[in-house]
PDB file of N, CA and C in Angstrom:
ATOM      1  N   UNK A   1      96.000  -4.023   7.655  1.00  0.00           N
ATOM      2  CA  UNK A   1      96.806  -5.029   8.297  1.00  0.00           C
ATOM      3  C   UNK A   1      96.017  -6.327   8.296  1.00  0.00           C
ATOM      4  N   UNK A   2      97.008  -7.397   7.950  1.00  0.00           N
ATOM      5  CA  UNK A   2      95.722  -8.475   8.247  1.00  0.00           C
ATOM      6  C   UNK A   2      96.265  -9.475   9.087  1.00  0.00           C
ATOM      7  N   UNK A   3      97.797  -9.358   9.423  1.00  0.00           N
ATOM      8  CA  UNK A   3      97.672 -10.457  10.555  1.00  0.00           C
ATOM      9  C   UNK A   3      98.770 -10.037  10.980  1.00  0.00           C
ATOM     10  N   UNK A   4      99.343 -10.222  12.819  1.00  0.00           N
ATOM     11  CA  UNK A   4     100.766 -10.011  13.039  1.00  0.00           C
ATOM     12  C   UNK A   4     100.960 -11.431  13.462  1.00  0.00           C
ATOM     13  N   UNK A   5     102.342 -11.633  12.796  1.00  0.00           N
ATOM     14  CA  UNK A   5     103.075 -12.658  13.338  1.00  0.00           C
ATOM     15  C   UNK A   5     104.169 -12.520  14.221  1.00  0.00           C
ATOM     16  N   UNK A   6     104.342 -13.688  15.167  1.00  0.00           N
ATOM     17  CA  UNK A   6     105.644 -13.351  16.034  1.00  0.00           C
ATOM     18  C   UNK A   6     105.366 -12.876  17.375  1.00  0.00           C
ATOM     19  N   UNK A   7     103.822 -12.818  17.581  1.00  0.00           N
ATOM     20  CA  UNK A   7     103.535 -11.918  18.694  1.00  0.00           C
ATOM     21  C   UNK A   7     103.617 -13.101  19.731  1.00  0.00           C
ATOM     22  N   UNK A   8     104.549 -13.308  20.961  1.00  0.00           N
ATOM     23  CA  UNK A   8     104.399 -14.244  21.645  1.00  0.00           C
ATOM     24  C   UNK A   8     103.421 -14.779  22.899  1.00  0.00           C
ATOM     25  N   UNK A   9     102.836 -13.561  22.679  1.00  0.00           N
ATOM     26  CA  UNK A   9     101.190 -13.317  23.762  1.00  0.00           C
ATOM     27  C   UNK A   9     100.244 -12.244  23.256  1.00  0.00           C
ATOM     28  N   UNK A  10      99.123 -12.444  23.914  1.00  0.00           N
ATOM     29  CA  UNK A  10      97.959 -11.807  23.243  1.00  0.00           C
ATOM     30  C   UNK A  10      97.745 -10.337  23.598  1.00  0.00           C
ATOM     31  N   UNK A  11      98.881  -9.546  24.623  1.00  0.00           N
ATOM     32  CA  UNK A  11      99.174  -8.285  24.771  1.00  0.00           C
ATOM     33  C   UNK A  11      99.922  -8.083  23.307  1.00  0.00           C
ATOM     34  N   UNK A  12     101.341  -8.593  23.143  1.00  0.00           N
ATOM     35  CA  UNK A  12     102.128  -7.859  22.091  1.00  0.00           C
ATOM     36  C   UNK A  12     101.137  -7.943  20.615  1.00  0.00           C
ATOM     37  N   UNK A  13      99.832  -8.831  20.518  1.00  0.00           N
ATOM     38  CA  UNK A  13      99.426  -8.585  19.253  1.00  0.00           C
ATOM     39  C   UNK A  13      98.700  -7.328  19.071  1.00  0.00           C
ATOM     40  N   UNK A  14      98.066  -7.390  20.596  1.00  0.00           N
ATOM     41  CA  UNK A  14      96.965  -5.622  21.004  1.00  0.00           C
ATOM     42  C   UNK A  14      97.536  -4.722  20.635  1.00  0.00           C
ATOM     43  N   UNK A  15      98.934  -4.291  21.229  1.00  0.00           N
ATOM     44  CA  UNK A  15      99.910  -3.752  21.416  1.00  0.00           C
ATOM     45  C   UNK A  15      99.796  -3.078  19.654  1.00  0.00           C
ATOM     46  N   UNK A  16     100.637  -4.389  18.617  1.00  0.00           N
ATOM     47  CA  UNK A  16     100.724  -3.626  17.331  1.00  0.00           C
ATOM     48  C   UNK A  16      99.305  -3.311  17.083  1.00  0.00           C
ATOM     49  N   UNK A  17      98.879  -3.789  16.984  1.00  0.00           N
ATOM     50  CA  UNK A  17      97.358  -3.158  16.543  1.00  0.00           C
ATOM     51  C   UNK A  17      96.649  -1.806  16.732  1.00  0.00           C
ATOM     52  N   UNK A  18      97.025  -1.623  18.142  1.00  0.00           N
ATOM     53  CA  UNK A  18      97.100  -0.369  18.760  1.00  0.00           C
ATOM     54  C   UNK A  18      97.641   0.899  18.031  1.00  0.00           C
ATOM     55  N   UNK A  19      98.910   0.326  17.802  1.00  0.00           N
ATOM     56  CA  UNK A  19     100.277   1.048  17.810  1.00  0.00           C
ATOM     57  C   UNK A  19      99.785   1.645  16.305  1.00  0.00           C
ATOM     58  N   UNK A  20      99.760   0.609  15.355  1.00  0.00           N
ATOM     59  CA  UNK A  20      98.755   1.291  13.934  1.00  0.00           C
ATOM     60  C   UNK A  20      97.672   1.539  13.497  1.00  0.00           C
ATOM     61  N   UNK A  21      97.327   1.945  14.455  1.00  0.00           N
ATOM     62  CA  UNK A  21      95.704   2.339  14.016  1.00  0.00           C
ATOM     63  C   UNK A  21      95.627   3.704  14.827  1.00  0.00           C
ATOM     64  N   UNK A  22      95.839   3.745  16.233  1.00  0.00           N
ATOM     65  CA  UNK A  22      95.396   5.119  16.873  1.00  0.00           C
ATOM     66  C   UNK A  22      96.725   4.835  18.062  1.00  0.00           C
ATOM     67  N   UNK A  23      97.839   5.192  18.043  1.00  0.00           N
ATOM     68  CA  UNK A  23      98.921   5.141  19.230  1.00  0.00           C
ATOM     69  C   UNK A  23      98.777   5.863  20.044  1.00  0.00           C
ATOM     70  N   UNK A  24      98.716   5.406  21.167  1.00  0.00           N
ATOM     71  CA  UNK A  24      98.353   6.263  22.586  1.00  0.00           C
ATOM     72  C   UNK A  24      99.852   6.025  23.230  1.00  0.00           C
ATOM     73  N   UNK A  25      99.897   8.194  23.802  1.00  0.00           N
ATOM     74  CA  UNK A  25     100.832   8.167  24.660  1.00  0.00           C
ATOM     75  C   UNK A  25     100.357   8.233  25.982  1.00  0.00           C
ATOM     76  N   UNK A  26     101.212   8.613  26.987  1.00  0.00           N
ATOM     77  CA  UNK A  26     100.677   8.802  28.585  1.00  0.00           C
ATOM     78  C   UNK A  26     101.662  10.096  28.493  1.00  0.00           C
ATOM     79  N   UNK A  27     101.701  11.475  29.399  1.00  0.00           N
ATOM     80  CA  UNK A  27     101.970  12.796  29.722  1.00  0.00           C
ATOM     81  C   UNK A  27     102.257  12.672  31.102  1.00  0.00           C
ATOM     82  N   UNK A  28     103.726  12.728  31.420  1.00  0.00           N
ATOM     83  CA  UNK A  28     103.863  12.743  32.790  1.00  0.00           C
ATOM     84  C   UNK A  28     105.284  14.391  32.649  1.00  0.00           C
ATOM     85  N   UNK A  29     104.177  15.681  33.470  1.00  0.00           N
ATOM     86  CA  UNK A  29     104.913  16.932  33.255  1.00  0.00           C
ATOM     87  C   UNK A  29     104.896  17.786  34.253  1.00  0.00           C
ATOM     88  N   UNK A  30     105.092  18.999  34.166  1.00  0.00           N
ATOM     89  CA  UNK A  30     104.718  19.817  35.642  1.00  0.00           C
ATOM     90  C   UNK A  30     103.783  20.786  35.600  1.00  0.00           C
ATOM     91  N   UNK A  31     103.144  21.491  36.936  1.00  0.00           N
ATOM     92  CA  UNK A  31     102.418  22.876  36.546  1.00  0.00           C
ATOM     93  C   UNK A  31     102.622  23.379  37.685  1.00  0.00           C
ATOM     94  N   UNK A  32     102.307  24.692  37.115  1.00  0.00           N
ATOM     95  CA  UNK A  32     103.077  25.675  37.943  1.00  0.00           C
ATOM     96  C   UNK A  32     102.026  25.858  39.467  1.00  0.00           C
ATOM     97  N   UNK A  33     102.936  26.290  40.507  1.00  0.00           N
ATOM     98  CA  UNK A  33     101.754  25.898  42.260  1.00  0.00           C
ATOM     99  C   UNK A  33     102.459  27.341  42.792  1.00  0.00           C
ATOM    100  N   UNK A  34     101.465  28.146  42.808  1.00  0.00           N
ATOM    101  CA  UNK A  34     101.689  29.790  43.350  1.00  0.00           C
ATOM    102  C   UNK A  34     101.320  29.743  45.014  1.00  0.00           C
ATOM    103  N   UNK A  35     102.234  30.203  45.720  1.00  0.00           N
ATOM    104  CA  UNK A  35     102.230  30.345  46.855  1.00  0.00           C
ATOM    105  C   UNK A  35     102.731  29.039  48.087  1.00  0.00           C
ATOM    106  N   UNK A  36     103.248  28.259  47.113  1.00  0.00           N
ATOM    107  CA  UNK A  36     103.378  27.105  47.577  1.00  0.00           C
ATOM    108  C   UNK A  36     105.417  27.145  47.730  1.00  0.00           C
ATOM    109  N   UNK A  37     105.714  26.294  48.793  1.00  0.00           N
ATOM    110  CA  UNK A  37     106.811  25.960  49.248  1.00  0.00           C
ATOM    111  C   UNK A  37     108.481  25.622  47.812  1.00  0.00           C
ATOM    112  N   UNK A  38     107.154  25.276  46.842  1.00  0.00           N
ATOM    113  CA  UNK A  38     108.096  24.535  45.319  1.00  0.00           C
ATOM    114  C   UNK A  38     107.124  25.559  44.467  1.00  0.00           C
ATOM    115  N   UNK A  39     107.879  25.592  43.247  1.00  0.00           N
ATOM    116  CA  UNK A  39     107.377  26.254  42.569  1.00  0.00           C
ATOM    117  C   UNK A  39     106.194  25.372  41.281  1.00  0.00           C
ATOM    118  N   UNK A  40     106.511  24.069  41.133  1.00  0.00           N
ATOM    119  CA  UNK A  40     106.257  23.411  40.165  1.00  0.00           C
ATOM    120  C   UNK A  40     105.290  21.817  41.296  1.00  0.00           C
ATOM    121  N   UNK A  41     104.170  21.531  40.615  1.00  0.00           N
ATOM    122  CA  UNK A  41     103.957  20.127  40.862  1.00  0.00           C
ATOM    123  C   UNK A  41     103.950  18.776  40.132  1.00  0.00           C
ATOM    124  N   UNK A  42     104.488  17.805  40.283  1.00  0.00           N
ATOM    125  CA  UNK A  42     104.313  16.679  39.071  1.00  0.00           C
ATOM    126  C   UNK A  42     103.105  16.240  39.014  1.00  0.00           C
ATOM    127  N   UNK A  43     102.704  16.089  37.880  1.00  0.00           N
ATOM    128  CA  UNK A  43     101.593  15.459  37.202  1.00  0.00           C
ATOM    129  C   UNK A  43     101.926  14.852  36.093  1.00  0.00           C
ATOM    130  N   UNK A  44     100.499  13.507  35.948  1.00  0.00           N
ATOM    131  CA  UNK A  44     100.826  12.727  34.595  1.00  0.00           C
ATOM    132  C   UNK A  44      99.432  12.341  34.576  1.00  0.00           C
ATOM    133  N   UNK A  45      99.246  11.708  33.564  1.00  0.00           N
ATOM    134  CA  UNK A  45      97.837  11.179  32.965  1.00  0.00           C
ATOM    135  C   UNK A  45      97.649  10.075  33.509  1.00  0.00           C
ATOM    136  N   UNK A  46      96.006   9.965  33.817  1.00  0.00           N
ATOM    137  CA  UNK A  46      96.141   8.769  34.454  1.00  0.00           C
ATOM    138  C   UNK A  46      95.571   7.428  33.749  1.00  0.00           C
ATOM    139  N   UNK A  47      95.452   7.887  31.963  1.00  0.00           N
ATOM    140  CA  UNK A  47      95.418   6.902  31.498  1.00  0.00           C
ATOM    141  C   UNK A  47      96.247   7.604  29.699  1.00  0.00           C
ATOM    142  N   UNK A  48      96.539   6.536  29.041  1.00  0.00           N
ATOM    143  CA  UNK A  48      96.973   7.018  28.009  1.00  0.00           C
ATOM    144  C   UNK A  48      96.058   7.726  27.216  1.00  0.00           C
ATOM    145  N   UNK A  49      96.480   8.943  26.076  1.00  0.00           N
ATOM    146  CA  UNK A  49      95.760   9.558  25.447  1.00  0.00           C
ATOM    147  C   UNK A  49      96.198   9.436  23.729  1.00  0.00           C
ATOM    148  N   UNK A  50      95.608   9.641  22.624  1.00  0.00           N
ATOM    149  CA  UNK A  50      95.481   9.404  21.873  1.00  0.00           C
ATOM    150  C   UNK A  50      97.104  10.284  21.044  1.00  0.00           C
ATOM    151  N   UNK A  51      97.868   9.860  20.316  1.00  0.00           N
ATOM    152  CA  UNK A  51      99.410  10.675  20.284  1.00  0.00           C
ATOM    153  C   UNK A  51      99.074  11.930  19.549  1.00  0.00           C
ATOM    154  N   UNK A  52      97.743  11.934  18.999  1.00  0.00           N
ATOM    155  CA  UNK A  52      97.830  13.266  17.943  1.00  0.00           C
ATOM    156  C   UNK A  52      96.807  14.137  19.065  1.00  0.00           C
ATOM    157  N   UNK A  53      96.818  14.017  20.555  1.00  0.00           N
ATOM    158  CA  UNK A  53      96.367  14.875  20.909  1.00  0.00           C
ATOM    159  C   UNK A  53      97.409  15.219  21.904  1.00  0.00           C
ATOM    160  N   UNK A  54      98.565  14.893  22.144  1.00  0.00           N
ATOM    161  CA  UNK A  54      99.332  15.509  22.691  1.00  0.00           C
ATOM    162  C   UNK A  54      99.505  16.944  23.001  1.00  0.00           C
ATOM    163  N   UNK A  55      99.962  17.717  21.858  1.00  0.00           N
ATOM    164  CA  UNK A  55     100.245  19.035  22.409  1.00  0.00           C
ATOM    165  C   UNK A  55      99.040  20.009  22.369  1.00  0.00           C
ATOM    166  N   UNK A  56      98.047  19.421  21.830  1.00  0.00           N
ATOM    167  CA  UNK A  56      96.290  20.445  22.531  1.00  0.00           C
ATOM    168  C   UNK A  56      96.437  20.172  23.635  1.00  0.00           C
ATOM    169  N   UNK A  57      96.389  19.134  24.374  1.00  0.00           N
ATOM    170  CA  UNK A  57      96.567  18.612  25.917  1.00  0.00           C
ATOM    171  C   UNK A  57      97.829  19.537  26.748  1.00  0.00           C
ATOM    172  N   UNK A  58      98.658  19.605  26.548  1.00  0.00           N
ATOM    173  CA  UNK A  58      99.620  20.053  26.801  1.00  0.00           C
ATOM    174  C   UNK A  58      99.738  21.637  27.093  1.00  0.00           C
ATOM    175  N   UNK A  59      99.486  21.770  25.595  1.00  0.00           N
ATOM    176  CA  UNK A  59      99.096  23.878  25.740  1.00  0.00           C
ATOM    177  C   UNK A  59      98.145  24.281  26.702  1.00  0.00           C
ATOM    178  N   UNK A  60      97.211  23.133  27.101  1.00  0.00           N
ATOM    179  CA  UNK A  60      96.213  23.528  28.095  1.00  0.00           C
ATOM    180  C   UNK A  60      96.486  22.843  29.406  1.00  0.00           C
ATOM    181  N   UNK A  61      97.548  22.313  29.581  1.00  0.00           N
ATOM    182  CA  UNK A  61      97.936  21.826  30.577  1.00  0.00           C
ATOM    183  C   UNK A  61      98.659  23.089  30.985  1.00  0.00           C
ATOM    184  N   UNK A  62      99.920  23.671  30.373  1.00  0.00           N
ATOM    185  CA  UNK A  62     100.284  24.788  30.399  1.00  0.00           C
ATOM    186  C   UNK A  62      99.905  26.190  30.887  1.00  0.00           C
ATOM    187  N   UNK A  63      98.738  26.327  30.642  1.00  0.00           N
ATOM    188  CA  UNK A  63      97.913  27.441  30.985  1.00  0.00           C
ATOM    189  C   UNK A  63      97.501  27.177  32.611  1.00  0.00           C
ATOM    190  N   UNK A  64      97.410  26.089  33.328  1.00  0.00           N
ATOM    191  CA  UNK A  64      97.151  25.691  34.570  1.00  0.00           C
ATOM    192  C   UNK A  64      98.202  26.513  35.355  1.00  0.00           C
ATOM    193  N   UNK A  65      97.362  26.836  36.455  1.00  0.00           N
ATOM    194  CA  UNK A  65      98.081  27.438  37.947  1.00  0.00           C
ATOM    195  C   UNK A  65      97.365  27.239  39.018  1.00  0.00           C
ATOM    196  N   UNK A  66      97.892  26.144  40.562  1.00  0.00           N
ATOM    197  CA  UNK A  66      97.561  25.912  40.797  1.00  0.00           C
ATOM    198  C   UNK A  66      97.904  27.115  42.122  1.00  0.00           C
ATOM    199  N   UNK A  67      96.985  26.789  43.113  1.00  0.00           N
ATOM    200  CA  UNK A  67      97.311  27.483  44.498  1.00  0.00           C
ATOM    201  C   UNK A  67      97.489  26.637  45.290  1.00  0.00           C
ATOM    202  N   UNK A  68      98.750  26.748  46.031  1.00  0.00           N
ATOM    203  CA  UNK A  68      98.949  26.235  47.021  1.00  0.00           C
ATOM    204  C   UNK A  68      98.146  26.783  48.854  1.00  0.00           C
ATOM    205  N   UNK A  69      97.907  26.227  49.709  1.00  0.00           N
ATOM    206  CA  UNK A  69      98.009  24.628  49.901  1.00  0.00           C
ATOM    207  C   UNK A  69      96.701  23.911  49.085  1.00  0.00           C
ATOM    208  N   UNK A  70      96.708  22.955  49.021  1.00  0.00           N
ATOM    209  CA  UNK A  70      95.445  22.517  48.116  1.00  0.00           C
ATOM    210  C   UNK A  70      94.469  22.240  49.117  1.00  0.00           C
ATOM    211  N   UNK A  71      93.486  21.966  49.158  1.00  0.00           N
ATOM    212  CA  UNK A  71      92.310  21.607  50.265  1.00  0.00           C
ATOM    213  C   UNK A  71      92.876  20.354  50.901  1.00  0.00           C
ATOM    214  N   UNK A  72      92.418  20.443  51.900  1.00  0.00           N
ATOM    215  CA  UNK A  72      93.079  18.998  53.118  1.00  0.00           C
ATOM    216  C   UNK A  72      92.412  18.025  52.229  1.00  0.00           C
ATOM    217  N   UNK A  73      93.443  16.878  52.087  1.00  0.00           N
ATOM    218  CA  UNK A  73      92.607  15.670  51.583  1.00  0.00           C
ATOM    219  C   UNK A  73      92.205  15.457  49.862  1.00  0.00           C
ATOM    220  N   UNK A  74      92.709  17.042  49.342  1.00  0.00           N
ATOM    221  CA  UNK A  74      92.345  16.796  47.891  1.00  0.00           C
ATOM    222  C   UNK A  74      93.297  16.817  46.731  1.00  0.00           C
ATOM    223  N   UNK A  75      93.391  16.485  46.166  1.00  0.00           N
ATOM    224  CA  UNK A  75      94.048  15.804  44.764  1.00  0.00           C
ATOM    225  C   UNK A  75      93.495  15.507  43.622  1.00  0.00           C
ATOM    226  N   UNK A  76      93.602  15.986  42.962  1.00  0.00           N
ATOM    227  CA  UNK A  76      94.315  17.361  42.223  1.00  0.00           C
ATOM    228  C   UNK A  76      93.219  18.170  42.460  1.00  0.00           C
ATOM    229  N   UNK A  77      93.755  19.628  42.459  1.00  0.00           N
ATOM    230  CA  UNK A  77      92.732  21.040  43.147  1.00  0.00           C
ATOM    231  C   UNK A  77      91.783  20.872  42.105  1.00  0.00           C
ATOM    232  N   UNK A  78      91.024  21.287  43.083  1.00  0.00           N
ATOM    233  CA  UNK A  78      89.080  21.413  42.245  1.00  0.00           C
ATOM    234  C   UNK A  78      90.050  21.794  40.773  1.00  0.00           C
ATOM    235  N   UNK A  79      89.161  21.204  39.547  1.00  0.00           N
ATOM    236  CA  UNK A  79      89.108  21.207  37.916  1.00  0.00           C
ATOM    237  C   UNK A  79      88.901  22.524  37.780  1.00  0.00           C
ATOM    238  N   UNK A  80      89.644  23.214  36.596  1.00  0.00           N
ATOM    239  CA  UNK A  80      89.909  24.853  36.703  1.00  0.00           C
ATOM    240  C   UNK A  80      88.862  24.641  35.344  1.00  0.00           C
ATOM    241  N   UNK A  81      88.957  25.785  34.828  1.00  0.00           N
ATOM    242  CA  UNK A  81      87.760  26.052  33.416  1.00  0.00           C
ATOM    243  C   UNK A  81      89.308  25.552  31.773  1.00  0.00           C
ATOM    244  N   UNK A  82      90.280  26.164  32.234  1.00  0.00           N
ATOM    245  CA  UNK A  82      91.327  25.276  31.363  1.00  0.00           C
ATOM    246  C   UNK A  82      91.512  24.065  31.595  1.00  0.00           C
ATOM    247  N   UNK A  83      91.372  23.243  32.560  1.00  0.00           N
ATOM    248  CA  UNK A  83      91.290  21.553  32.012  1.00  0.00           C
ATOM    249  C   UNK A  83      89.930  21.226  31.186  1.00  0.00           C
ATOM    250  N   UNK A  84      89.139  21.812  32.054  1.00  0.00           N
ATOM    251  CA  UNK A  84      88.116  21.050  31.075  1.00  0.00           C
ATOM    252  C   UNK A  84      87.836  21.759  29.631  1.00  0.00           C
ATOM    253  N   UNK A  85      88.568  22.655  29.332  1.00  0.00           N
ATOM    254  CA  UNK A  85      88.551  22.788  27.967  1.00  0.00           C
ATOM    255  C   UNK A  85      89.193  21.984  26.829  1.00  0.00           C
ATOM    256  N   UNK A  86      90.135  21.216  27.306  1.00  0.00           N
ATOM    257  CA  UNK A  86      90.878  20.061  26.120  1.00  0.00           C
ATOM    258  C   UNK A  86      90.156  18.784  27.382  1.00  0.00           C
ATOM    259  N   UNK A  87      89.038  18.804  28.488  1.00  0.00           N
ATOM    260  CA  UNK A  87      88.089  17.608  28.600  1.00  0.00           C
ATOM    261  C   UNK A  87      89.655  16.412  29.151  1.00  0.00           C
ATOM    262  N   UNK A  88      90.312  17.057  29.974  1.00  0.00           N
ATOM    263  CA  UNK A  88      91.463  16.078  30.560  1.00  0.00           C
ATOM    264  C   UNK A  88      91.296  16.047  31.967  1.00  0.00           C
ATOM    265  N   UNK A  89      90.271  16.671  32.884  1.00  0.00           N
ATOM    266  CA  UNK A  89      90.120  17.174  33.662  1.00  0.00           C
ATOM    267  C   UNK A  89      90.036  16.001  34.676  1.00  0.00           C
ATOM    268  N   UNK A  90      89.293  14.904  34.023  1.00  0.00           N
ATOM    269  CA  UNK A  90      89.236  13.569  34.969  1.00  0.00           C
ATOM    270  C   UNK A  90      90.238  12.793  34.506  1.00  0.00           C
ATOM    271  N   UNK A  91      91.729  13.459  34.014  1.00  0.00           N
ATOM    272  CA  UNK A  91      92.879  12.466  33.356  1.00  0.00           C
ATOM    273  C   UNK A  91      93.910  12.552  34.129  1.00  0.00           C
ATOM    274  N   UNK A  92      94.102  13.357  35.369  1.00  0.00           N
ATOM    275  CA  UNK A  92      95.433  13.902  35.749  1.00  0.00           C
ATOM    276  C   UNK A  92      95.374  13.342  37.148  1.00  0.00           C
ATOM    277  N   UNK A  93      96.332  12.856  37.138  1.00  0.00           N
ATOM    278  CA  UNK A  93      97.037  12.551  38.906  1.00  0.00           C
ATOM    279  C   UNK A  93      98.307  13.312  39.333  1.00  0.00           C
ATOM    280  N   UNK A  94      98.416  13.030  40.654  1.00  0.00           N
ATOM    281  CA  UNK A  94      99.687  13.953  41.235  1.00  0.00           C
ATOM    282  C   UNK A  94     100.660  12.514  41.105  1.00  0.00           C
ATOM    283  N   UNK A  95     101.653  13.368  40.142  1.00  0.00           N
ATOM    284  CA  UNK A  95     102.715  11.900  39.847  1.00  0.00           C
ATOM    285  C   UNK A  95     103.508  11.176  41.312  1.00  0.00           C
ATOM    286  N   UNK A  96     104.276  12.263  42.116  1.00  0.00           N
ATOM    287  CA  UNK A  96     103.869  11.829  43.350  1.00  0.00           C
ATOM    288  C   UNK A  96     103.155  11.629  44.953  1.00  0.00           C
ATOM    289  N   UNK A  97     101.987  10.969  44.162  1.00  0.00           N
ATOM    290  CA  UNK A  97     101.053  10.563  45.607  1.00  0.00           C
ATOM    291  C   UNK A  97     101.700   9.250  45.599  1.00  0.00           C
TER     292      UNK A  97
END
C-alpha cells in the first residue's frame, strides 16, 4: 500500500492500515457459571485481538466453567489453566459490570 486517500482524519487513515495488514476483532460471548442463579455469564475482550485468532480464542473460551458465586469483589474468577492456554487470560471483562 502506499498511500490512502480520502481519509478525513488521522484515525480513518490508522484504521485502513490496520484493516490491511493485521485486522483486529473484539469477542463479546458467554460462558457457562455452574451453580449460579443464570446459567451463562457475558463476557468480551477487553481489547481487540488479532481476526485470525479468533476461533483458537474462542474454543478455549468455550472450554471455561465458571463457579458461581465468584469471590466478593472479584471479576472475572481467579484465571483457570484454559485461559491461559490461548494467553487471553488478562483479555476478558464481565460485559456487564
Amino acid at each position: 500500500m502506499h498511500a490512502v486517500r480520502g481519509a478525513a482524519c488521522p484515525k480513518g487513515d490508522a484504521y485502513v492500515r490496520q484493516e490491511l495488514t493485521d485486522p483486529q476483532r473484539n469477542i463479546a460471548t458467554s460462558v457457562l457459571v455452574e451453580g449460579g442463579e443464570l446459567p451463562l455469564a457475558s463476557v468480551r475482550l477487553s481489547r481487540p485481538i488479532s481476526k485470525k485468532d479468533i476461533f483458537r480464542v474462542m474454543e478455549v473460551i468455550n472450554t471455561v466453567r465458571l463457579q458461581a458465586p465468584p469471590p466478593s469483589g472479584r471479576w472475572p474468577w481467579p484465571t483457570c489453566a484454559a485461559w491461559r492456554r490461548c494467553d487471553c487470560h488478562q483479555n476478558v471483562a464481565r460485559a456487564n459490570a
